[in-house]
N, C-alpha and C. Protein backbone atom coordinates (compact mmCIF):
# COMPACT_ATOMS: atom_id res chain seq x y z
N UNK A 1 0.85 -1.16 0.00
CA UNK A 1 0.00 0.00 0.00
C UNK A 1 0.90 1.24 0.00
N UNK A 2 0.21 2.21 -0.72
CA UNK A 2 1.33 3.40 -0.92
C UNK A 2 0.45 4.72 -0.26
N UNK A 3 1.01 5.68 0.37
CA UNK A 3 0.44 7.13 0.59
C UNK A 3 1.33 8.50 -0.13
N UNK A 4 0.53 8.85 -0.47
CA UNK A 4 0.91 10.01 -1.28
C UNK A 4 0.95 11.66 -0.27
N UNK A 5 1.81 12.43 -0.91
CA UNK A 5 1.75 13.64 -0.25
C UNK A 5 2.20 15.04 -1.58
N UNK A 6 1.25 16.44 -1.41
CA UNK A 6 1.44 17.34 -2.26
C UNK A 6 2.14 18.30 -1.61
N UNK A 7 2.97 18.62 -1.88
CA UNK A 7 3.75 19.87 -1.25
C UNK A 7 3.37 21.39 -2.63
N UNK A 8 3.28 22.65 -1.97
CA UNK A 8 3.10 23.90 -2.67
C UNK A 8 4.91 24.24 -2.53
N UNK A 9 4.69 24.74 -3.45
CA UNK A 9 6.51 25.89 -3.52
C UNK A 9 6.01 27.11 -4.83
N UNK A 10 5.62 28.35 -3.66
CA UNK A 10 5.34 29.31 -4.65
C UNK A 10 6.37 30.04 -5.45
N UNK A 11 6.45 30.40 -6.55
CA UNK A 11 7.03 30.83 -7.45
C UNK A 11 7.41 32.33 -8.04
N UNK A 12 5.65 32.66 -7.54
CA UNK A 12 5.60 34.38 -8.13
C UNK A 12 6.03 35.24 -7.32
N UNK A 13 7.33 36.53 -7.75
CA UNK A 13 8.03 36.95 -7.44
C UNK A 13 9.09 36.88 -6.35
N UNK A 14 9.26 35.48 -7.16
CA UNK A 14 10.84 34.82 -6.67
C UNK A 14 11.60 34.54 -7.46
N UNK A 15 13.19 34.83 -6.89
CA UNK A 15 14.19 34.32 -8.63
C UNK A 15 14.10 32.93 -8.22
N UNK A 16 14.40 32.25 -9.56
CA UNK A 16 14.32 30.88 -10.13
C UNK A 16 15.40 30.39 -8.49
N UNK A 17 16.89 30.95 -8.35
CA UNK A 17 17.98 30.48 -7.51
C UNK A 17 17.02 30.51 -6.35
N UNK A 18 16.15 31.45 -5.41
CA UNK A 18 15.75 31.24 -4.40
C UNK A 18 14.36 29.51 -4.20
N UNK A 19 13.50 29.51 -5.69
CA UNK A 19 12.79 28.30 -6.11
C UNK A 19 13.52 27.32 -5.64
N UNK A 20 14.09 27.46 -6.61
CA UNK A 20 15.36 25.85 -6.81
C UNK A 20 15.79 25.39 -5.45
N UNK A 21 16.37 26.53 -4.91
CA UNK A 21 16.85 25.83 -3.26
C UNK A 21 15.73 25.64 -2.10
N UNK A 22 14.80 26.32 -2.17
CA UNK A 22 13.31 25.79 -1.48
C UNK A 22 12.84 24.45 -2.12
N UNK A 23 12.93 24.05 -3.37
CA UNK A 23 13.11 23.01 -3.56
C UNK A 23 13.61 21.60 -3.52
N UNK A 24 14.98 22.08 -3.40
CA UNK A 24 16.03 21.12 -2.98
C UNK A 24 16.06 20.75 -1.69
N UNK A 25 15.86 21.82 -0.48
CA UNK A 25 15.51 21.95 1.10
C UNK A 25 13.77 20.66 0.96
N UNK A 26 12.92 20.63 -0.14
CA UNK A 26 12.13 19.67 0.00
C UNK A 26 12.21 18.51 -0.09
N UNK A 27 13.30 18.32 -1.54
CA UNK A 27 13.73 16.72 -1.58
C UNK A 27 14.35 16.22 -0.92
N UNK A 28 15.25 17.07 -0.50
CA UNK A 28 16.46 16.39 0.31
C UNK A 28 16.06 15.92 2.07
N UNK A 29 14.60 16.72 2.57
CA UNK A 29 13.90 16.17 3.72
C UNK A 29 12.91 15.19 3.10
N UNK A 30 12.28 15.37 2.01
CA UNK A 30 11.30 14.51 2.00
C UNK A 30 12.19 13.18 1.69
N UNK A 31 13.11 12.67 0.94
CA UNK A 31 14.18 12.14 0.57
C UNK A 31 14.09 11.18 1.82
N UNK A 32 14.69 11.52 3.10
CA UNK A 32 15.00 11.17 4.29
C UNK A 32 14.01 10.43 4.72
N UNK A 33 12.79 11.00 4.45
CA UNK A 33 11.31 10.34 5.17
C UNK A 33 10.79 8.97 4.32
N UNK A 34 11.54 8.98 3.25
CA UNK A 34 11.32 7.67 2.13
C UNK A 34 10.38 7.71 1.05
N UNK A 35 9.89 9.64 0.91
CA UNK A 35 9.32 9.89 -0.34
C UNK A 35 10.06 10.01 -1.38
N UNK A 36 9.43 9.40 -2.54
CA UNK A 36 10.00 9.67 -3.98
C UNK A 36 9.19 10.58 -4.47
N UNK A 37 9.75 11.15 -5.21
CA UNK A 37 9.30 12.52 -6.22
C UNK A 37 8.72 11.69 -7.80
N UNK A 38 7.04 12.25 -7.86
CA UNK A 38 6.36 11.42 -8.58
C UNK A 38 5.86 12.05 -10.01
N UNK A 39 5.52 13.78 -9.47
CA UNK A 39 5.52 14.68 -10.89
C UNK A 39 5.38 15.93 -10.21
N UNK A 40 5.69 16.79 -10.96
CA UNK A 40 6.07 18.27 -10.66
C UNK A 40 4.96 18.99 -11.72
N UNK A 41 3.86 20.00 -11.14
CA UNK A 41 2.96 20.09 -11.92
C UNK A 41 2.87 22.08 -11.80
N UNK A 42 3.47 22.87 -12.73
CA UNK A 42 2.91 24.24 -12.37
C UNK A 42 1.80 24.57 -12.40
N UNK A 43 1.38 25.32 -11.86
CA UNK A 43 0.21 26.06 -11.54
C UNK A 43 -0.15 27.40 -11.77
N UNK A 44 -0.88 28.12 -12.41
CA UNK A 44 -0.96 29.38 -13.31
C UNK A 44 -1.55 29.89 -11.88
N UNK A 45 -1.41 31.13 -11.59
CA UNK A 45 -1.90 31.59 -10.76
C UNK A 45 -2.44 33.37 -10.78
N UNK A 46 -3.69 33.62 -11.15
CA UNK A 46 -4.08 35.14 -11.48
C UNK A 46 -3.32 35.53 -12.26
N UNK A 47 -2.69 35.08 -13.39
CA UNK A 47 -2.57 35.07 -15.05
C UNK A 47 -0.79 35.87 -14.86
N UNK A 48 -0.54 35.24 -13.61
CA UNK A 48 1.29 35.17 -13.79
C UNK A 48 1.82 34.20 -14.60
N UNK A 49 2.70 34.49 -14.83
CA UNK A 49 3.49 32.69 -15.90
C UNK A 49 3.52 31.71 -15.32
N UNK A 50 4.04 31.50 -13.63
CA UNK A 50 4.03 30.62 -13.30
C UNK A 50 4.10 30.77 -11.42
N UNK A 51 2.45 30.38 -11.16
CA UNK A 51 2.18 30.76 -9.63
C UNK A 51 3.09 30.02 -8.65
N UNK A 52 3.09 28.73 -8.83
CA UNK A 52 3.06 27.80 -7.65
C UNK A 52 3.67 26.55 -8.75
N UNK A 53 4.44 25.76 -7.87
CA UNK A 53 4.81 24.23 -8.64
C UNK A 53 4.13 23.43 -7.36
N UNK A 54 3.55 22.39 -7.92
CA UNK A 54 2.96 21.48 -6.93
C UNK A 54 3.85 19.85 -7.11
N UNK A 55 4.20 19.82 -5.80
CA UNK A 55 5.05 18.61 -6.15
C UNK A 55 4.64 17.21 -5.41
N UNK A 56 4.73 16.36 -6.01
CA UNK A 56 3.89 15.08 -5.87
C UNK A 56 4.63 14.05 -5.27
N UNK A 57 4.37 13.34 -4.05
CA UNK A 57 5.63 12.63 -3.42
C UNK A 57 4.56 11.18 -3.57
N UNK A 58 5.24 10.03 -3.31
CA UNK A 58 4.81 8.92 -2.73
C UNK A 58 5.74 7.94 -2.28
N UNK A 59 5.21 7.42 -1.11
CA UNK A 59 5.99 6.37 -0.29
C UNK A 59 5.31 4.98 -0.01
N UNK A 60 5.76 3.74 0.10
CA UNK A 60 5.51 2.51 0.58
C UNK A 60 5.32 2.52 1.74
N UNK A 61 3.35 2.17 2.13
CA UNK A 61 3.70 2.27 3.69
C UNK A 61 3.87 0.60 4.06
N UNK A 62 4.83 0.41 5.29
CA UNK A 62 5.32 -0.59 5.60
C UNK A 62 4.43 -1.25 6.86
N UNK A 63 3.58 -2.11 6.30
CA UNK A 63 2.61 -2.63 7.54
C UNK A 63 3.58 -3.15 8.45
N UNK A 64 2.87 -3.10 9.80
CA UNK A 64 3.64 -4.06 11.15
C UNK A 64 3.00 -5.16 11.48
């Protein structure tokens, strides 16, 4: 059995370098917790280029 999790990382009026490392600060904890990164989906937000990336995790949960 698997559980899934969505994380937000907003985008609009941020440089790409500050994104990227709020990003990386996500994989690299979610990483730890035994999520894999499943799809990365932008999100238009009040007709900016690009509001929000929504990022899609899932993990194996391990019955006891």
């Amino acid at each position: 059995m698997a559980e899934h999790e969505v994380v937000e990382v907003r985008a609009t009026g941020r440089t790409p370098e500050t994104v990227t490392a709020e990003i990386g600060e996500v994989l690299a904890k979610r990483s730890v917790e035994g999520w894999d990164l499943q799809h990365v989906q932008p999100i238009i937000y009040n007709s900016s280029t690009t509001g929000y990336l929504i990022l899609f995790f899932r993990r194996e949960v391990v019955s006891e």
